[in-house]
C-alpha atoms as a PDB file:
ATOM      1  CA  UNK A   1      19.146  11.021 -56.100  1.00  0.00           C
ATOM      2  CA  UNK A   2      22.524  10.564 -57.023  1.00  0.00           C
ATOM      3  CA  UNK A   3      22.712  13.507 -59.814  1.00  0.00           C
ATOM      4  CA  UNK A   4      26.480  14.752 -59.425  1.00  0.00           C
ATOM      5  CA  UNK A   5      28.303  17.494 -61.837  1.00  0.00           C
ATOM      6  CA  UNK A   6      31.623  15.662 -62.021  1.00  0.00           C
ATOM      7  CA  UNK A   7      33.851  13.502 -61.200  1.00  0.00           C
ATOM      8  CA  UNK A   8      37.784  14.813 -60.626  1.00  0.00           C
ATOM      9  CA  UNK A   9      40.140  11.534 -61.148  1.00  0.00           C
ATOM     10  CA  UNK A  10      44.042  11.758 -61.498  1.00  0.00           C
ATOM     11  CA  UNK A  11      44.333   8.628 -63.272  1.00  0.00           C
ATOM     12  CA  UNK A  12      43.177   5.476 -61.514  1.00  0.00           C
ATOM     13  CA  UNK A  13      42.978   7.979 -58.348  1.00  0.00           C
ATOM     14  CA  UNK A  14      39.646   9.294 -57.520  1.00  0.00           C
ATOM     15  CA  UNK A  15      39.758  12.997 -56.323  1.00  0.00           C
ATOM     16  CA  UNK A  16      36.232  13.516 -55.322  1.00  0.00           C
ATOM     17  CA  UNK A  17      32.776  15.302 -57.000  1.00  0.00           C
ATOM     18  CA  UNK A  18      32.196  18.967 -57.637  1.00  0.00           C
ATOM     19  CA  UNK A  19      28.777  19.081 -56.075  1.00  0.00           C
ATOM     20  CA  UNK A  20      28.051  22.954 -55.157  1.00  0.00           C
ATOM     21  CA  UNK A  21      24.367  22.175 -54.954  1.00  0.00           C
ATOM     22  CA  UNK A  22      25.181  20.315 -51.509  1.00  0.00           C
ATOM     23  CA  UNK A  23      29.007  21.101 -51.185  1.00  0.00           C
ATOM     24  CA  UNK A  24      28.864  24.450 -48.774  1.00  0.00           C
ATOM     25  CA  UNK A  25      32.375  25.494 -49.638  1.00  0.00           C
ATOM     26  CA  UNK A  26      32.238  24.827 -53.259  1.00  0.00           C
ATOM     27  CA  UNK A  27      29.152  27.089 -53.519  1.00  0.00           C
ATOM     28  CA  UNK A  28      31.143  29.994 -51.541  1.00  0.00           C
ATOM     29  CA  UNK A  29      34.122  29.368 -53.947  1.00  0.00           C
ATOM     30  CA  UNK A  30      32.154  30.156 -56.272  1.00  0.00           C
ATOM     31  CA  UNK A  31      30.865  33.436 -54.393  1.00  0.00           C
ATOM     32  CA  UNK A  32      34.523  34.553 -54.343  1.00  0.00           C
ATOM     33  CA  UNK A  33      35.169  33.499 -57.673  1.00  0.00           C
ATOM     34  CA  UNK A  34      32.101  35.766 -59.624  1.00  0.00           C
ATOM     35  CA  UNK A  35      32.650  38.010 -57.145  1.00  0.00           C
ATOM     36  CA  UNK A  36      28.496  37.477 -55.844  1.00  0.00           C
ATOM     37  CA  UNK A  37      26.766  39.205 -53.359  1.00  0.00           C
ATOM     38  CA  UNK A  38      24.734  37.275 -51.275  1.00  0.00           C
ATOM     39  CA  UNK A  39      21.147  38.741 -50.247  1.00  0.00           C
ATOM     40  CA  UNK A  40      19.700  37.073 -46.616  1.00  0.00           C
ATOM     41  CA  UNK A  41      15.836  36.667 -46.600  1.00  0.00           C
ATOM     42  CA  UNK A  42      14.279  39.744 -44.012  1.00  0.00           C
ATOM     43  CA  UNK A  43      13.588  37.803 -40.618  1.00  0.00           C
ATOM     44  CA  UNK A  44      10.720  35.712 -40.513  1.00  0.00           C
ATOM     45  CA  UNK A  45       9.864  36.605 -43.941  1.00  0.00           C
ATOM     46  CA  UNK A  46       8.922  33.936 -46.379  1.00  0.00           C
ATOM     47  CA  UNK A  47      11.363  35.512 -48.826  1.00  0.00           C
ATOM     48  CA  UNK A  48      13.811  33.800 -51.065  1.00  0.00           C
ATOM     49  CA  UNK A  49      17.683  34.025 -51.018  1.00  0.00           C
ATOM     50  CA  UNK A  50      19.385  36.181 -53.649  1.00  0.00           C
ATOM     51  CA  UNK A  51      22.721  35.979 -55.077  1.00  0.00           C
ATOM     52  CA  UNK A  52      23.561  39.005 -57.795  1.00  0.00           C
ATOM     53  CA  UNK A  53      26.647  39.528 -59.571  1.00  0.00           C
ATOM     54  CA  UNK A  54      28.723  41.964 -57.376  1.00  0.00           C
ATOM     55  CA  UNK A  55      29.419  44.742 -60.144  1.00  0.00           C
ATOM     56  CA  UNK A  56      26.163  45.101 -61.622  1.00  0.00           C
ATOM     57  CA  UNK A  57      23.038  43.308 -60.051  1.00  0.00           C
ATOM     58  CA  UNK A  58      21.847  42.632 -63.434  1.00  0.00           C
ATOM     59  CA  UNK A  59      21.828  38.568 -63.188  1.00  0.00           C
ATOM     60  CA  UNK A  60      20.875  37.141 -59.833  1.00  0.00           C
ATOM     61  CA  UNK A  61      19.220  33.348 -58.843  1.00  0.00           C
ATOM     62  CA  UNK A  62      17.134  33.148 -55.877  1.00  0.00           C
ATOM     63  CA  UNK A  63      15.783  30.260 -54.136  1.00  0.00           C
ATOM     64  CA  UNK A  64      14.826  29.017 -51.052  1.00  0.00           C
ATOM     65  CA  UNK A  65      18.437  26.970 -50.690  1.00  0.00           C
ATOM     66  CA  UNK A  66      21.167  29.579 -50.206  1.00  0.00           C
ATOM     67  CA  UNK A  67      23.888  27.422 -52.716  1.00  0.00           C
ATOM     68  CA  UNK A  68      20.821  26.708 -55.110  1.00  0.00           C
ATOM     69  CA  UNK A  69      20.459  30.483 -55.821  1.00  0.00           C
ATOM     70  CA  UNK A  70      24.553  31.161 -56.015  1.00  0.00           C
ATOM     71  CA  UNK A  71      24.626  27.999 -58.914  1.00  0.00           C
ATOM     72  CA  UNK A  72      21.910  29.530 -60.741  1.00  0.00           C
ATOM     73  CA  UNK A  73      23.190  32.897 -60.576  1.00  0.00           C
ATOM     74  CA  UNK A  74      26.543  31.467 -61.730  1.00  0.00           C
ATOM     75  CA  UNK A  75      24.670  29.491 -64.340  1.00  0.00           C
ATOM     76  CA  UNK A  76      23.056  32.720 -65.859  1.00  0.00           C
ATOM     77  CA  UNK A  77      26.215  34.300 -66.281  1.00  0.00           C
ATOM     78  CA  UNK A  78      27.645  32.010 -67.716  1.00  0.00           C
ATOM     79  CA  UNK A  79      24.965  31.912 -70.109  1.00  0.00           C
ATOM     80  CA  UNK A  80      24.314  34.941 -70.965  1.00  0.00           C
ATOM     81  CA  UNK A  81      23.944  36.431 -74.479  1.00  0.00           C
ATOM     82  CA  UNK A  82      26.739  39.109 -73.434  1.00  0.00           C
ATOM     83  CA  UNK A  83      29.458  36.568 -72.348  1.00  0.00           C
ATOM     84  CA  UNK A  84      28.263  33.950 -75.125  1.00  0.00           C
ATOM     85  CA  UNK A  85      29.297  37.001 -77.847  1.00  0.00           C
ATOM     86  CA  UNK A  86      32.701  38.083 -76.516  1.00  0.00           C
ATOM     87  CA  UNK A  87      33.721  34.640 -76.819  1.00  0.00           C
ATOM     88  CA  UNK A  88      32.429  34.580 -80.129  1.00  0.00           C
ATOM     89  CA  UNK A  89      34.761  37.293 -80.834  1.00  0.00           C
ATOM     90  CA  UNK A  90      37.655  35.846 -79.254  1.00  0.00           C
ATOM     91  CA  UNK A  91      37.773  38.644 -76.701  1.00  0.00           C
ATOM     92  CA  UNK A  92      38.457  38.273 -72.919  1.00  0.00           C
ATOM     93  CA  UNK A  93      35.715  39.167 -70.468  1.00  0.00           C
END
């Protein structure tokens, strides 16, 4: 499956795919980045991984695939009706 975000090019040069699905440091760039806080499964629990934004907790992904959770959290913030009206407004977040 050969589903890639994007492609980086500088000109005829190809710089490589942002791919943070797969990509382990991409996905904890973007840890540092939104400021996350990653949430381990217990120990031989069934349970998911979290990743919640660091300030509030109020958006989080989970999934079984630690850098699947972190994109989706990432992906809910930056859809989120709060973000999507303070640029709207012209305002920095």
């Amino acid at each position: 499956d050969d589903q890639r975000v994007s492609q980086f090019t500088n000109g005829d040069h190809f710089l490589g795919y942002y791919w943070p699905l797969i990509d382990d440091a991409q996905a904890m760039a973007l840890v540092k980045k939104f400021n996350l806080e990653i949430i381990p499964p217990p120990l031989g629990a069934v349970h998911k991984w979290r990743a919640v934004t660091g300030d509030t907790k109020a958006i989080s992904g989970s999934a079984d695939n630690l850098n699947r959770a972190i994109v989706e959290c990432v992906a809910r913030m930056l859809t989120s009706p709060v973000r999507a009206l303070l640029r709207s407004l012209g305002e920095s977040e």
